[in-house]
N, C-alpha and C. Protein backbone atom coordinates (compact mmCIF):
# COMPACT_ATOMS: atom_id res chain seq x y z
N UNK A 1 -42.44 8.61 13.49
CA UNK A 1 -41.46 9.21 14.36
C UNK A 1 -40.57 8.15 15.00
N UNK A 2 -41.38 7.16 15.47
CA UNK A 2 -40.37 5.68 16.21
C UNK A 2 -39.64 5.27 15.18
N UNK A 3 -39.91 5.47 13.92
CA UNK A 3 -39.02 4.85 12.80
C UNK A 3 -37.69 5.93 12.67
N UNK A 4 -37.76 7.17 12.55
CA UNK A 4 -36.68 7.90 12.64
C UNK A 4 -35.80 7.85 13.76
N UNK A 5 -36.04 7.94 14.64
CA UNK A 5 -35.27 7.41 16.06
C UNK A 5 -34.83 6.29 15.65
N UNK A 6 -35.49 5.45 15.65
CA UNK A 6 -34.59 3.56 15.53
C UNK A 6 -33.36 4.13 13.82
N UNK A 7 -33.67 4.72 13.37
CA UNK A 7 -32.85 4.67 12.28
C UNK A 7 -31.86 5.40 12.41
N UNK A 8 -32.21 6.92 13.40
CA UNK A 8 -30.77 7.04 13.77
C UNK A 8 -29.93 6.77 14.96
N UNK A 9 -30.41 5.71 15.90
CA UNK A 9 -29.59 4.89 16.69
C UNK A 9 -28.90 3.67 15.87
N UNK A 10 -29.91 3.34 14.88
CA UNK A 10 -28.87 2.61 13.86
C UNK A 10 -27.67 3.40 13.71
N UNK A 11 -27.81 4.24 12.41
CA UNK A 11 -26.94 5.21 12.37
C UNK A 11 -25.87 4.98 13.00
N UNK A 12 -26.30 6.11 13.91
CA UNK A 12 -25.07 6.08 14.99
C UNK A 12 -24.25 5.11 15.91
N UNK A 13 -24.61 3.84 16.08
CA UNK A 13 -24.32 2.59 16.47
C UNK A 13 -22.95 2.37 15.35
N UNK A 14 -23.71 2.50 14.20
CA UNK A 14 -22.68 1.71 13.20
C UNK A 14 -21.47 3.04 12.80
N UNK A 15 -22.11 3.81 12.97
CA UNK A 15 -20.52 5.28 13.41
C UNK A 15 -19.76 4.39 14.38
N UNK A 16 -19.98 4.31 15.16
CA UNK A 16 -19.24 3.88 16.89
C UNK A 16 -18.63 2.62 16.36
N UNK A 17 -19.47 1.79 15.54
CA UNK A 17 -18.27 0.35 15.31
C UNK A 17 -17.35 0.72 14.92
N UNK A 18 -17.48 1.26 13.45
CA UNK A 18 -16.40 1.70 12.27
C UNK A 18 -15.14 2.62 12.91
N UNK A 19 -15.68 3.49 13.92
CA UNK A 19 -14.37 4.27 14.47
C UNK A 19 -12.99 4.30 14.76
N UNK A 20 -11.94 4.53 14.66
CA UNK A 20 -11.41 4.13 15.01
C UNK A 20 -10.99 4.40 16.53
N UNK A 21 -10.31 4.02 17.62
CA UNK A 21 -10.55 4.21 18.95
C UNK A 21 -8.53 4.63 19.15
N UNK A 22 -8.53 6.10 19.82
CA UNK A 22 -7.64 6.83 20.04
C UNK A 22 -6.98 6.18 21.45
N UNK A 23 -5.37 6.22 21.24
CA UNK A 23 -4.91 5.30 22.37
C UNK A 23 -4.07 6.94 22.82
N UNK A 24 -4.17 7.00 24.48
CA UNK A 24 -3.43 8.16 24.94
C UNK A 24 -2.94 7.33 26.31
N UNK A 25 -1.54 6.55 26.39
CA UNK A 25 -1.28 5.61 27.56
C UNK A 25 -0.28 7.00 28.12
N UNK A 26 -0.06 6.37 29.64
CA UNK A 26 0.84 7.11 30.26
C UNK A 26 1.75 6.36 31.04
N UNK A 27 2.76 6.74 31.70
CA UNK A 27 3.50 5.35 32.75
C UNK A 27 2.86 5.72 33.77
N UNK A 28 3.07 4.18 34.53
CA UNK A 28 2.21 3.68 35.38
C UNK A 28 2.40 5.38 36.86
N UNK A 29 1.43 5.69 37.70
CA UNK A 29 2.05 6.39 38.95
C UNK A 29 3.02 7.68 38.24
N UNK A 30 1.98 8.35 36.95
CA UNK A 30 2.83 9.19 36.66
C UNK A 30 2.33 10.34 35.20
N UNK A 31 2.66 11.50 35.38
CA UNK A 31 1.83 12.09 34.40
C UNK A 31 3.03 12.26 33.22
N UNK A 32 3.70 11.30 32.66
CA UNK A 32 4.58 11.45 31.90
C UNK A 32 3.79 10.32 30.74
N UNK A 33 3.72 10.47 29.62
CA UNK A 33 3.36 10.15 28.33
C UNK A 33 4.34 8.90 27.65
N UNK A 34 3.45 8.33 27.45
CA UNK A 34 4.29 6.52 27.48
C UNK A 34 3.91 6.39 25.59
N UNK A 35 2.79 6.46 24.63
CA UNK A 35 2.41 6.13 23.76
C UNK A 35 0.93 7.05 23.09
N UNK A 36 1.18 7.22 22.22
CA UNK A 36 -0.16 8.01 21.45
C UNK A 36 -0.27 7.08 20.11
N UNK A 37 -1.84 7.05 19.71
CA UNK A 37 -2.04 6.28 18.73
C UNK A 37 -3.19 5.95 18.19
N UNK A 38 -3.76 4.88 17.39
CA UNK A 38 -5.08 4.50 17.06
C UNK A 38 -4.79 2.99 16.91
N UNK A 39 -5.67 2.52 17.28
CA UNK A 39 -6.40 1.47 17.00
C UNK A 39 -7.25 0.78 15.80
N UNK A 40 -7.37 0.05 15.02
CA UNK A 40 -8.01 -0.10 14.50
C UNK A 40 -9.26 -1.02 15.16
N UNK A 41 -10.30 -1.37 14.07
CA UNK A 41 -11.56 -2.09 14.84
C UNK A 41 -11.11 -3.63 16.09
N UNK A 42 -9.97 -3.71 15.31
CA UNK A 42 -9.60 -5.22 15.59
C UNK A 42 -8.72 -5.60 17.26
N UNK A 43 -8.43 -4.16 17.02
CA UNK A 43 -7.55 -3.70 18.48
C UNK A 43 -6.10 -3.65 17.71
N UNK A 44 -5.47 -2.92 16.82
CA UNK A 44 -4.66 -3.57 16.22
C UNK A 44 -4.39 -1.70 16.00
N UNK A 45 -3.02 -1.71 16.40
CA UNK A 45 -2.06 -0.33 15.65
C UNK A 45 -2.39 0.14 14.40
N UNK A 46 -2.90 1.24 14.83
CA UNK A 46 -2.60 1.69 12.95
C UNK A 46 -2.24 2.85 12.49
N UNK A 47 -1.69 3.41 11.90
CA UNK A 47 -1.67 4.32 11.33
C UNK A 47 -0.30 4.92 12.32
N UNK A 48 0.27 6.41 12.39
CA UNK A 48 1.53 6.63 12.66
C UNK A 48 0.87 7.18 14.51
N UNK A 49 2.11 6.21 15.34
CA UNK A 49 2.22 5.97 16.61
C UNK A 49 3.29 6.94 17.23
N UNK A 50 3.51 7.22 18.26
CA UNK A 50 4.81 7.70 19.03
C UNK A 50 4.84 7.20 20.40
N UNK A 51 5.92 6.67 20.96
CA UNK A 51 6.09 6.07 22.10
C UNK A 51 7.48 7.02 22.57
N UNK A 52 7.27 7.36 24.18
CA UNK A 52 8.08 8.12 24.96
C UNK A 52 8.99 7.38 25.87
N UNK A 53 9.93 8.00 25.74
CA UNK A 53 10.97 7.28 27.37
C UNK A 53 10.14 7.68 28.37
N UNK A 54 10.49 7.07 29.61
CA UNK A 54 10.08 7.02 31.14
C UNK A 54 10.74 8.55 31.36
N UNK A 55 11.69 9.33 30.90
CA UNK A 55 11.90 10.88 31.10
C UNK A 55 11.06 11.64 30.24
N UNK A 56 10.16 11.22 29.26
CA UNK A 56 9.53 11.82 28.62
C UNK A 56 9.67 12.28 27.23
N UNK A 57 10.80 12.08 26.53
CA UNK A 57 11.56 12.28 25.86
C UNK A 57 11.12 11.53 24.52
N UNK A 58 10.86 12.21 23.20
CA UNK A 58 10.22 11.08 21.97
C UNK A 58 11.29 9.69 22.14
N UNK A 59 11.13 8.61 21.98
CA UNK A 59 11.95 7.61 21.61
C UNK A 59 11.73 7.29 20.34
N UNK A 60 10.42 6.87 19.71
CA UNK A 60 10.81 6.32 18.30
C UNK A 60 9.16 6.46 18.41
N UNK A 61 8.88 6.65 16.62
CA UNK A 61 7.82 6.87 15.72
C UNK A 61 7.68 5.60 15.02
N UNK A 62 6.83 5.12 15.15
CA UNK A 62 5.86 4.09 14.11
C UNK A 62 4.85 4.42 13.30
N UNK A 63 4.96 4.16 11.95
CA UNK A 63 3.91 4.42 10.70
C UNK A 63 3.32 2.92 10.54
N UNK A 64 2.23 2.48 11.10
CA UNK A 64 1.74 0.84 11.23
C UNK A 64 1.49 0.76 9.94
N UNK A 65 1.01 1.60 8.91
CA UNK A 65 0.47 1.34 7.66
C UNK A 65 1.98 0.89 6.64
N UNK A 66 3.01 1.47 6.36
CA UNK A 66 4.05 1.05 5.91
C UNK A 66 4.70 0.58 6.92
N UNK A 67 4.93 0.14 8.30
CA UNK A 67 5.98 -0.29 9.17
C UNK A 67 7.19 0.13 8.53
N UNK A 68 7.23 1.87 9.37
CA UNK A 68 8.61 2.18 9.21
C UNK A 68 8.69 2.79 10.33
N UNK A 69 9.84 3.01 10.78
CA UNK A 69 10.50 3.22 12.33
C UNK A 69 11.00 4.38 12.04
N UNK A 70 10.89 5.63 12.96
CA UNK A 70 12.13 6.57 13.30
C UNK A 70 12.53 6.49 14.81
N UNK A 71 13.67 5.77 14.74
CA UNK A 71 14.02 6.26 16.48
C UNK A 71 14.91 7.62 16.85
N UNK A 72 15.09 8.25 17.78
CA UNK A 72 15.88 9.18 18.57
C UNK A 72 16.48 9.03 19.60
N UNK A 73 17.70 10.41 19.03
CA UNK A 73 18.62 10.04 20.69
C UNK A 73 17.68 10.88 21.40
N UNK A 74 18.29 10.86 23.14
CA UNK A 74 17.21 10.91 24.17
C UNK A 74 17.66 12.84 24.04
N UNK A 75 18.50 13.27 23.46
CA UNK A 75 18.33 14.79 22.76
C UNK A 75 17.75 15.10 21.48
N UNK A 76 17.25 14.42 21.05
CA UNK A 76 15.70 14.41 20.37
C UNK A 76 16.03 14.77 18.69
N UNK A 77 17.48 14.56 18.84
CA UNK A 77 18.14 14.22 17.03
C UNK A 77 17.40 12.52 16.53
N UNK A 78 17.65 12.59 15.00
CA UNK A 78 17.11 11.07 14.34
C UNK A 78 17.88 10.75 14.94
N UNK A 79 17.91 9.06 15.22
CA UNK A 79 19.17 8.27 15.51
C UNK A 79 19.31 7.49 14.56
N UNK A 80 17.60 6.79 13.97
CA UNK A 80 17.99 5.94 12.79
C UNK A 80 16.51 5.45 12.49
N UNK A 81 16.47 5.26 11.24
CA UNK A 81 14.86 4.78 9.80
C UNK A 81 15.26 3.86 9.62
N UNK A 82 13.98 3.42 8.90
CA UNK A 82 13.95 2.30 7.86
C UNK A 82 12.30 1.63 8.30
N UNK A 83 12.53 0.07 7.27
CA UNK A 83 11.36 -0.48 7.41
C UNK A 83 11.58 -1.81 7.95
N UNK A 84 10.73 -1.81 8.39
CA UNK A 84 10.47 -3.71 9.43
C UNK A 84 9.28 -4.40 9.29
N UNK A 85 9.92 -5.67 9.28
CA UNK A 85 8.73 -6.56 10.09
C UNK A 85 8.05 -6.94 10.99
N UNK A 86 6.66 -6.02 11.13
CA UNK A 86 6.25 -6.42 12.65
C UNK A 86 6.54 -7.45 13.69
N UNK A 87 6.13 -8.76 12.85
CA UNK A 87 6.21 -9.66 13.62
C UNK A 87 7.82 -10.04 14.32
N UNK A 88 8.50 -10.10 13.54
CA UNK A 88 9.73 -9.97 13.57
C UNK A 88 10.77 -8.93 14.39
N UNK A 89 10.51 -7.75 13.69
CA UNK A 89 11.38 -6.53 14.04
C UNK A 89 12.38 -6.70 13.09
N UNK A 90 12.70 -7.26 12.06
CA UNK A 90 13.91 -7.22 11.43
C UNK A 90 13.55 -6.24 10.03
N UNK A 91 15.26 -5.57 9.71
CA UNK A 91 15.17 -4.59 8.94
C UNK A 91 14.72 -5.64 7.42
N UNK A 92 14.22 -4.32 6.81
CA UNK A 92 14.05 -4.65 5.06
C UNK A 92 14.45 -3.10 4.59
N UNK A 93 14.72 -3.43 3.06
CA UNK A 93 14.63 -2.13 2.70
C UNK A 93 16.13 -1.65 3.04
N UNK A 94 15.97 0.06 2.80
CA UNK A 94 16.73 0.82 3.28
C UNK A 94 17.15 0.97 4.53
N UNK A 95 18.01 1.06 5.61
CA UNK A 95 18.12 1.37 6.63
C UNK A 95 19.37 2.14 6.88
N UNK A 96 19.27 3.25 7.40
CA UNK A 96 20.04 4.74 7.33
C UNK A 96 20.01 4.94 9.39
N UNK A 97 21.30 5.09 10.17
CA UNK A 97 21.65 5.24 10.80
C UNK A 97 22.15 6.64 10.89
N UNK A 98 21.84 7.64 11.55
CA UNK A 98 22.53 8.87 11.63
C UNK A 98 23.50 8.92 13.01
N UNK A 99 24.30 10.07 13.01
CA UNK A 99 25.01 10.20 14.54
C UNK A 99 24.82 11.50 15.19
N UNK A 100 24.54 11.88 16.27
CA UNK A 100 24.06 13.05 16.91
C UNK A 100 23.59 14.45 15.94
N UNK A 101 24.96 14.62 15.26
CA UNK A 101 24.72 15.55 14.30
C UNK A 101 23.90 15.85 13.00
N UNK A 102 23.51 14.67 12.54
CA UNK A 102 22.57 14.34 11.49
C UNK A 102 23.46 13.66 10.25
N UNK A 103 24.60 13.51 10.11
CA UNK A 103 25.30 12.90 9.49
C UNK A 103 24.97 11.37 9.53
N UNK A 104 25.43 10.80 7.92
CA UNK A 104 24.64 9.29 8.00
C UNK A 104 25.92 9.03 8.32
N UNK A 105 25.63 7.81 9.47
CA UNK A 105 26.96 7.51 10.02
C UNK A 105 26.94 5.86 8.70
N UNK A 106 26.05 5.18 8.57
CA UNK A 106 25.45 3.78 8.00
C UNK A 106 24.31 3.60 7.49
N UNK A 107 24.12 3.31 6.08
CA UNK A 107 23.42 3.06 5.39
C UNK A 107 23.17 1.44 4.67
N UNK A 108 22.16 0.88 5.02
CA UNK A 108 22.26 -0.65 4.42
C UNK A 108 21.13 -0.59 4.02
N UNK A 109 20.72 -1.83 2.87
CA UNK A 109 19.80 -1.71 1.84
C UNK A 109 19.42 -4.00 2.71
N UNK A 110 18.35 -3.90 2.89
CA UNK A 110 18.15 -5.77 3.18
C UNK A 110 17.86 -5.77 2.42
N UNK A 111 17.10 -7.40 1.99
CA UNK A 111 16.00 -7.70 1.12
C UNK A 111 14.91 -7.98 2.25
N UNK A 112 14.18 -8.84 1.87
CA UNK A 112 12.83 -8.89 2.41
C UNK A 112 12.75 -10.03 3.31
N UNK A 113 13.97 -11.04 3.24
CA UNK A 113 14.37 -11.77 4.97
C UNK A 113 15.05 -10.90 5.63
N UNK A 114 15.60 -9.71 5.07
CA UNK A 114 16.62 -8.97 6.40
C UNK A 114 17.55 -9.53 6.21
N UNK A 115 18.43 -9.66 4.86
CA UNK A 115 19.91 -10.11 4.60
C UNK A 115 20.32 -9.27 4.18
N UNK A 116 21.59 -8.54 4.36
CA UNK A 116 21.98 -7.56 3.48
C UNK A 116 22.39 -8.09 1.78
């Protein structure tokens, strides 16, 4: 019986490492929603994020697994995609700019320094 117990506190120990750990931030002195997300083991973003204006309002979507961006205007149209470099922030890839209406206002293609 002591052997089944110790085996499933094993178990379950090594559930709890592997997890990944759910991020729900808010601004400071305030019940307005700042960031939603996960973590990986490492403490490290992963997977698709959303971060809010201080009015509450979506600002921009992160996919950590491909690092691609959607931002919005603060009336909650695209404003503008594409893909980046974390470390950096600079575009690669496609990058498509829309204007209130959903019309592509600008479309640019980088390479992989972010030159057009």
């Amino acid at each position: 019986m002591k052997k089944i117990f110790l085996l499933l506190v094993v178990l379950l120990n090594i559930n709890r490492i592997n997890a990944q750990k759910q991020i729900v931030n808010y601004y400071p002195v305030s019940t307005i929603l700042k960031e939603t997300g996960k973590l990986d083991k490492s403490g490290f973003p992963t997977g698709k994020w959303k971060y809010y204006s201080k009015n509450g309002t979506l600002d921009y979507e992160i996919d950590w697994e491909i690092n691609y961006i959607k931002k919005y205007y603060a009336t909650g149209e695209l404003k503008e995609e594409g893909r980046f470099i974390p470390e950096t922030g600079v575009h690669i890839g496609k990058w498509i700019v829309y204007d209130k209406n959903g019309k592509i206002k600008t479309q640019t293609v980088y390479d992989e320094n972010g030159t057009e």
